[in-house]
C-alpha atoms as a PDB file:
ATOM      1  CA  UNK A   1     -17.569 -34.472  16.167  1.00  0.00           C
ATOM      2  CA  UNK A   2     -14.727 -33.146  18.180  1.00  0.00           C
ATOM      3  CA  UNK A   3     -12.178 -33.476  15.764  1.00  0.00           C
ATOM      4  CA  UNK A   4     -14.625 -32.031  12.579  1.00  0.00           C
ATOM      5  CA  UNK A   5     -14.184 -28.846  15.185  1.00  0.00           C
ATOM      6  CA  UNK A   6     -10.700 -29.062  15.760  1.00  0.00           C
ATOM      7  CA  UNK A   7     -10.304 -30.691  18.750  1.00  0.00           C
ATOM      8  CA  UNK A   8      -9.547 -34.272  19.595  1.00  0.00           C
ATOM      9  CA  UNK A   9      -6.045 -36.098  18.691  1.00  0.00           C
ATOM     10  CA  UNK A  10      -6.062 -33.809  15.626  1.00  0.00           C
ATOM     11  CA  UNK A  11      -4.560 -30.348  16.370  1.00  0.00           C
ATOM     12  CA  UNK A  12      -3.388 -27.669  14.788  1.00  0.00           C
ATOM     13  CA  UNK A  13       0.369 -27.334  15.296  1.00  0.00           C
ATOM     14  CA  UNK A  14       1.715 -24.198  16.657  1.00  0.00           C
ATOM     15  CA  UNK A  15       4.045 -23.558  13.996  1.00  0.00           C
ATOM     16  CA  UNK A  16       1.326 -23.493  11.269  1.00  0.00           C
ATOM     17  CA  UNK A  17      -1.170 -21.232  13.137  1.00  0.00           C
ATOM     18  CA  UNK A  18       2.248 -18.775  12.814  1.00  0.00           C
ATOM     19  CA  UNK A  19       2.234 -19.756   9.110  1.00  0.00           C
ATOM     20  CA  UNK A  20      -1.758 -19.427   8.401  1.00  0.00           C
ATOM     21  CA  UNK A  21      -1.528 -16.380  10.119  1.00  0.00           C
ATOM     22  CA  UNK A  22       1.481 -14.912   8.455  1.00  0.00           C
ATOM     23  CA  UNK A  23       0.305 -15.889   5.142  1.00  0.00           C
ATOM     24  CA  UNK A  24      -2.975 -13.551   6.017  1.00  0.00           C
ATOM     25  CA  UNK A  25      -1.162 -10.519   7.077  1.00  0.00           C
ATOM     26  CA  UNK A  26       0.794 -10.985   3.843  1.00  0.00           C
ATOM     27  CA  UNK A  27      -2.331 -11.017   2.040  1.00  0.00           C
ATOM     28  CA  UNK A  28      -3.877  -7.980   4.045  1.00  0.00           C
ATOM     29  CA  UNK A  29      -0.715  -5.514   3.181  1.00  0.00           C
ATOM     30  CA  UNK A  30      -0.731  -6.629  -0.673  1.00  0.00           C
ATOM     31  CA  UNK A  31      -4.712  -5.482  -0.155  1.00  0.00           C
ATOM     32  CA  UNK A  32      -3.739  -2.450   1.207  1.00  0.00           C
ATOM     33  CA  UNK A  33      -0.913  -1.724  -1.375  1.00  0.00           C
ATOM     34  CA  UNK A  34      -3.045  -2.415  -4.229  1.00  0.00           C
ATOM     35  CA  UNK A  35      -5.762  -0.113  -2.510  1.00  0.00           C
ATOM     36  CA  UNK A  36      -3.083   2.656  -2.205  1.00  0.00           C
ATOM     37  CA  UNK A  37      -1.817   2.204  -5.392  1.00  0.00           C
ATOM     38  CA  UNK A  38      -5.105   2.725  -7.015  1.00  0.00           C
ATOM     39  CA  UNK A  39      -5.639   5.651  -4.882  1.00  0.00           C
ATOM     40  CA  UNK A  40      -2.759   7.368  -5.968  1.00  0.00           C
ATOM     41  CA  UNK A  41      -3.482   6.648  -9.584  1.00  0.00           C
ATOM     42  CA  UNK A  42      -7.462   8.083  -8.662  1.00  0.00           C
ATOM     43  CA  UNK A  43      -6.182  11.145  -7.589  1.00  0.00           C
ATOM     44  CA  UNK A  44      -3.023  11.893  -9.913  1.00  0.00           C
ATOM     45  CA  UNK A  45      -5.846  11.168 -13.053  1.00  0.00           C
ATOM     46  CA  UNK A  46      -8.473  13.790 -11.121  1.00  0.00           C
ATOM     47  CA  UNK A  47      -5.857  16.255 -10.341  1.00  0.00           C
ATOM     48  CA  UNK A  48      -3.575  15.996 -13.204  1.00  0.00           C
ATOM     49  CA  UNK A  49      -6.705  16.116 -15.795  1.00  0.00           C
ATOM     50  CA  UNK A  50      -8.121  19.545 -13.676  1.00  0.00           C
ATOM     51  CA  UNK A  51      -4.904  21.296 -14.317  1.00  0.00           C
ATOM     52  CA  UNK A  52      -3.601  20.273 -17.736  1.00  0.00           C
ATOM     53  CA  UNK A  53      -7.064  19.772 -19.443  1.00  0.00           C
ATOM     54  CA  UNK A  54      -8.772  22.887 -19.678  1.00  0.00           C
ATOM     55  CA  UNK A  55     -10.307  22.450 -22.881  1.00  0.00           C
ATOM     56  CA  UNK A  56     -11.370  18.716 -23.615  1.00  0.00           C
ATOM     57  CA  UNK A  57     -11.326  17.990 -26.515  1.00  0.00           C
ATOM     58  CA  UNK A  58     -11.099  14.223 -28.888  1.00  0.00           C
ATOM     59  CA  UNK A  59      -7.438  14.112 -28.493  1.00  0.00           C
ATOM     60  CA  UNK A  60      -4.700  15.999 -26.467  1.00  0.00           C
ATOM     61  CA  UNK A  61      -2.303  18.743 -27.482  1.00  0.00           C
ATOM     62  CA  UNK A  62       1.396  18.392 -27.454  1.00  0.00           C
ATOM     63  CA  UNK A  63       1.369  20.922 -24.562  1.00  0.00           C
ATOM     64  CA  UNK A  64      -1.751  18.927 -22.551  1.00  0.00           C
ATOM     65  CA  UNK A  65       0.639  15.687 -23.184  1.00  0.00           C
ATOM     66  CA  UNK A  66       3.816  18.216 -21.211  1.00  0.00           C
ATOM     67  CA  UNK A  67       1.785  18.730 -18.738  1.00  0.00           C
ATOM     68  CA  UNK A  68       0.178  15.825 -17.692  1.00  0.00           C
ATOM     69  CA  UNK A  69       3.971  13.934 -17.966  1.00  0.00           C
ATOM     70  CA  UNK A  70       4.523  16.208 -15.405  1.00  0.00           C
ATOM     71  CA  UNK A  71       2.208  16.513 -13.206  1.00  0.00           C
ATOM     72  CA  UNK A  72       2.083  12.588 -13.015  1.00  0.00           C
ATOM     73  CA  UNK A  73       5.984  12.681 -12.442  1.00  0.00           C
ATOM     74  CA  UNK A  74       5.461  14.846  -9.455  1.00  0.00           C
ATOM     75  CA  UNK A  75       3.219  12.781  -7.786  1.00  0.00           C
ATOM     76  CA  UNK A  76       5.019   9.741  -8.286  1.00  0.00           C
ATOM     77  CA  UNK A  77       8.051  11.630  -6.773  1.00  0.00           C
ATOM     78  CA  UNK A  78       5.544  13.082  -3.960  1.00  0.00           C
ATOM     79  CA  UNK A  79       4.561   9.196  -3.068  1.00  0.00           C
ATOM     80  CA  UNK A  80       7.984   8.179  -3.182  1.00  0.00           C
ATOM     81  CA  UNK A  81       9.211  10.458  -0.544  1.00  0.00           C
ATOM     82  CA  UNK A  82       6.264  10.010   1.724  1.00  0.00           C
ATOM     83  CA  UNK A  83       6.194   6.417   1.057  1.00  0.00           C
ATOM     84  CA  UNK A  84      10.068   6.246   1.994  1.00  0.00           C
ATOM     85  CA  UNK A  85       9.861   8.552   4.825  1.00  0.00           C
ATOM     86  CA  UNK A  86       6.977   6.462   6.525  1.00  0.00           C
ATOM     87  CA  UNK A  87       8.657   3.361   6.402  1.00  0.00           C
ATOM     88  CA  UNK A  88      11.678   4.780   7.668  1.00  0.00           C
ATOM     89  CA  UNK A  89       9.355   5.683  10.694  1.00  0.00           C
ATOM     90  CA  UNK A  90       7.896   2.602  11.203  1.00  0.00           C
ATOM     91  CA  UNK A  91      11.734   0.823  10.843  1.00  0.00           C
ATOM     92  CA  UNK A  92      12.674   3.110  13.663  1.00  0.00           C
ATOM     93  CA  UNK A  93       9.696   2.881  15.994  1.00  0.00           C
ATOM     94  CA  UNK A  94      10.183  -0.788  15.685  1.00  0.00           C
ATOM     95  CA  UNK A  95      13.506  -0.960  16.746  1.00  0.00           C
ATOM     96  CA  UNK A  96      12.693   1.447  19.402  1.00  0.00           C
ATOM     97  CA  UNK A  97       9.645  -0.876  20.467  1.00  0.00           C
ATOM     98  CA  UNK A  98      12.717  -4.348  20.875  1.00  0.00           C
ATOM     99  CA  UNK A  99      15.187  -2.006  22.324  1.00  0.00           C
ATOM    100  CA  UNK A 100      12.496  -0.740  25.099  1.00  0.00           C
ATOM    101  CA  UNK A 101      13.291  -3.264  28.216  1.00  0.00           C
ATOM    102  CA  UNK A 102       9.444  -4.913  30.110  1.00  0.00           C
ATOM    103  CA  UNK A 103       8.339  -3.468  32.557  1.00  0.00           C
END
């Protein structure tokens, strides 16, 4: 019974509780990615088709097609910066967070 629960002569090592675990904070941020990703691509589609689609219709005019090129390559650019800036943030608070001697 003891070792069905983990316990007993068979443990877990330490090494691959730091494995299982990284493997599931791996899996958590490609979650989260994929979440933001489809986000973006929620919001660019809502936004983009408000402004360059004022007048649906079965297909889309050479100047609907301008304008939603473009209003899809500003949001990509938008995310990129953000998305670059954060991490930058993060990189630095980190470092900040090793260099900081315990108290």
């Amino acid at each position: 019974m003891s070792s069905f629960l983990g316990g007993g002569s068979t443990s877990v090592s330490s090494s691959d509780m730091v494995a299982k675990k990284e493997s599931m904070m791996n899996s958590v941020r490609q979650e989260i990615a994929l979440a933001n990703a489809q986000e973006l691509m929620n919001k660019t589609n809502e936004k983009c088709f408000a402004k360059c689609i004022t007048k649906p219709s079965a297909s889309l005019s050479n100047s609907e097609q301008i304008c939603l090129s473009r209003c899809l390559d500003r949001y990509l650019e938008a995310f990129n910066i953000v998305s670059r800036a954060y991490v930058t943030r993060i990189s630095k608070e980190r470092l900040e967070g090793q260099n900081t001697p315990l108290q």
